[in-house]
PDB file of N, CA and C in Angstrom:
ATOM      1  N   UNK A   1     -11.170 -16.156 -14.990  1.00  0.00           N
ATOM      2  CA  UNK A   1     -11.546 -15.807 -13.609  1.00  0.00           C
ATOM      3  C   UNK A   1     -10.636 -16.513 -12.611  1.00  0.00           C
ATOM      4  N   UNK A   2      -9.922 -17.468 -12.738  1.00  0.00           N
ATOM      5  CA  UNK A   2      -9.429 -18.225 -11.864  1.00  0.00           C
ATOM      6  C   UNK A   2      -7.857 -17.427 -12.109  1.00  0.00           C
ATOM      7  N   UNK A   3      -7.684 -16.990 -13.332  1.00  0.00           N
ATOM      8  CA  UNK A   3      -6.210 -16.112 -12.938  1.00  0.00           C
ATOM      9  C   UNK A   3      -6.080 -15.175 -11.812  1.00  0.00           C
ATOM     10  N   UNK A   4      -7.799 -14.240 -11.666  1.00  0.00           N
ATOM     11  CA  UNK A   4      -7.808 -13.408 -10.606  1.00  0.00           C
ATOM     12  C   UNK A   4      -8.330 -13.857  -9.456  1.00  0.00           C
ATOM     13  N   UNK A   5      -8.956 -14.804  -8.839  1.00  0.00           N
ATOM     14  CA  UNK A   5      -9.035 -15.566  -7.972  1.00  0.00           C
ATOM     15  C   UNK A   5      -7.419 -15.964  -7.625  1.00  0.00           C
ATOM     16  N   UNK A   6      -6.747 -16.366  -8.110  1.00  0.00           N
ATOM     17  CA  UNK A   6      -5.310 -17.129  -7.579  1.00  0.00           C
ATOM     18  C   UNK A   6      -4.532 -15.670  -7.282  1.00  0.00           C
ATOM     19  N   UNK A   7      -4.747 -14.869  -8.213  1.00  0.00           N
ATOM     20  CA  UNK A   7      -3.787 -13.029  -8.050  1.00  0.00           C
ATOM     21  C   UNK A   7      -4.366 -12.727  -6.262  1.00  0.00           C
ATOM     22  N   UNK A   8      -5.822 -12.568  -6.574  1.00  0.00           N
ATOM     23  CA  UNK A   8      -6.564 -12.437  -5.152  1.00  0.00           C
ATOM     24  C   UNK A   8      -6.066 -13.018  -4.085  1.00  0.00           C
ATOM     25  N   UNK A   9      -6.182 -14.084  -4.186  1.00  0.00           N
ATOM     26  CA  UNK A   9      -5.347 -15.119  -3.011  1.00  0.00           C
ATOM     27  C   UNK A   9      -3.917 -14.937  -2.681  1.00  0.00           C
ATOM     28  N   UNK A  10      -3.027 -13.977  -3.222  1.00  0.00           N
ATOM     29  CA  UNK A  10      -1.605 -13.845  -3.099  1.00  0.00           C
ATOM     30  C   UNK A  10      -1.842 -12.665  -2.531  1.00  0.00           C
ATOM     31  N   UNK A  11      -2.920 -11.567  -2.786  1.00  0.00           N
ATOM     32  CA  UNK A  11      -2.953 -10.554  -2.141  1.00  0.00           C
ATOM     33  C   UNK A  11      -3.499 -10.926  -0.535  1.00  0.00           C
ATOM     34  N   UNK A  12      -4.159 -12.016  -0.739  1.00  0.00           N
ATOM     35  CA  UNK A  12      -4.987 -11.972   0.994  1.00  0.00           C
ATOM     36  C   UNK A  12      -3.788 -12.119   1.731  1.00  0.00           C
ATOM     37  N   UNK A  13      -2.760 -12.972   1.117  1.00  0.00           N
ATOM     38  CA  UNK A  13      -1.119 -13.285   1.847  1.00  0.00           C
ATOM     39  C   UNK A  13      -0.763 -12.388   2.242  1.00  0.00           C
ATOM     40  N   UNK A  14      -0.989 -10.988   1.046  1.00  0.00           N
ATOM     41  CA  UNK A  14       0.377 -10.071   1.402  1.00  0.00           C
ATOM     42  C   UNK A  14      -0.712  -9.231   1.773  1.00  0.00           C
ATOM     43  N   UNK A  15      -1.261  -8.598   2.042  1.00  0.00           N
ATOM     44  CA  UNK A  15      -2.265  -8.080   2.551  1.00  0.00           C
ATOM     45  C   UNK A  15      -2.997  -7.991   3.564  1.00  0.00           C
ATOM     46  N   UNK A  16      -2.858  -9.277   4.224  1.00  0.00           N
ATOM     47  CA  UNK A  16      -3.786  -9.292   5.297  1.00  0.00           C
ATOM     48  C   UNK A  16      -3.811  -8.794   6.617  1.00  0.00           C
ATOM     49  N   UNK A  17      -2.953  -8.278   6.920  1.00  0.00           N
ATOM     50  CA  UNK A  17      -2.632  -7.052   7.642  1.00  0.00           C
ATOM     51  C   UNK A  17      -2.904  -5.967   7.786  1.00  0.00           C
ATOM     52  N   UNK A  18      -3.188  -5.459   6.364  1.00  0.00           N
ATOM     53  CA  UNK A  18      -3.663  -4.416   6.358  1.00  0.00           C
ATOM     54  C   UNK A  18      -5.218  -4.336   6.200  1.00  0.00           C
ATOM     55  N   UNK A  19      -5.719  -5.428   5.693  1.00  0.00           N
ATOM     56  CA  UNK A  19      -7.546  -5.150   5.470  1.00  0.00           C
ATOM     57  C   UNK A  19      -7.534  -5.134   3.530  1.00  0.00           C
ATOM     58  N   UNK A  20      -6.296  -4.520   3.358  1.00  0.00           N
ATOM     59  CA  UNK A  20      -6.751  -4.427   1.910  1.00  0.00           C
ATOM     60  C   UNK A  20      -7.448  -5.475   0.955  1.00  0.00           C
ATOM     61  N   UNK A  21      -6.968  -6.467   1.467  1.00  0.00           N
ATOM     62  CA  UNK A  21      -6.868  -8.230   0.410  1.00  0.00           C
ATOM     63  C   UNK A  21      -8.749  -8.155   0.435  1.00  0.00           C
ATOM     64  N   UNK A  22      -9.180  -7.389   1.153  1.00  0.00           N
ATOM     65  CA  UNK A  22     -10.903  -7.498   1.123  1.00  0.00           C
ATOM     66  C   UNK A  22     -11.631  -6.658  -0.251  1.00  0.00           C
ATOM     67  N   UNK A  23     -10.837  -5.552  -0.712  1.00  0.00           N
ATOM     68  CA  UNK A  23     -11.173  -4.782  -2.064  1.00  0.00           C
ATOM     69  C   UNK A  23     -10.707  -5.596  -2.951  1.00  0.00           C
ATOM     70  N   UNK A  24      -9.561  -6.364  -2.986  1.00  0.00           N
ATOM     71  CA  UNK A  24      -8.679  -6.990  -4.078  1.00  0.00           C
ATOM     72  C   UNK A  24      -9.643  -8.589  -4.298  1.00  0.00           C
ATOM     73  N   UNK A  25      -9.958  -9.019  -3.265  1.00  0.00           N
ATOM     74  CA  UNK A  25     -10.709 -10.101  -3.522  1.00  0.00           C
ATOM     75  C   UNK A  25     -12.362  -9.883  -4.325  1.00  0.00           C
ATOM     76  N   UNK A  26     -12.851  -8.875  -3.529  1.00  0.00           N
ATOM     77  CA  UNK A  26     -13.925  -8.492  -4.222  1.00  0.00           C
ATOM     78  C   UNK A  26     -13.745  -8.073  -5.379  1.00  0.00           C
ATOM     79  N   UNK A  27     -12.621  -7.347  -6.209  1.00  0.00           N
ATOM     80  CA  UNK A  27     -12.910  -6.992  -7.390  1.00  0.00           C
ATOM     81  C   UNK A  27     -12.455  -7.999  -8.529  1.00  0.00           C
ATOM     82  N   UNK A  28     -11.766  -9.530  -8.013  1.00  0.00           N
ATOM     83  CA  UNK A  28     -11.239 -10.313  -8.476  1.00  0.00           C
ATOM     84  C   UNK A  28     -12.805 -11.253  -8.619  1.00  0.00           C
ATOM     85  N   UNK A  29     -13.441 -11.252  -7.786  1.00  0.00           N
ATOM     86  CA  UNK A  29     -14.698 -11.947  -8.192  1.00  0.00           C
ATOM     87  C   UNK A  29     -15.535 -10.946  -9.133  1.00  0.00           C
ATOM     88  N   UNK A  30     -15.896  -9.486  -8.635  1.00  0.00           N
ATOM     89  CA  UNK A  30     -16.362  -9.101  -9.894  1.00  0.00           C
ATOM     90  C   UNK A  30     -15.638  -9.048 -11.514  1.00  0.00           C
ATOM     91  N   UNK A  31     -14.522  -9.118 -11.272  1.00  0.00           N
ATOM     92  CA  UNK A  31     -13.723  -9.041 -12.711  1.00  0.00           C
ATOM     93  C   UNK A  31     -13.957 -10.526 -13.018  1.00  0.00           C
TER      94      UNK A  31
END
């Protein structure tokens, strides 16, 4: 879980502009 937590967190970086890093985080906690 902490591989996709840390993946998650690189997306909120590259992402956060757009809103997306909010699906990518959520499915990194459900995964």
């Amino acid at each position: 879980s902490l591989g996709s937590a840390e993946e998650a967190g690189a997306a909120v970086a590259a992402e956060s502009s757009t809103g997306t890093w909010t699906t990518v985080w959520t499915d990194g906690l459900t995964s």
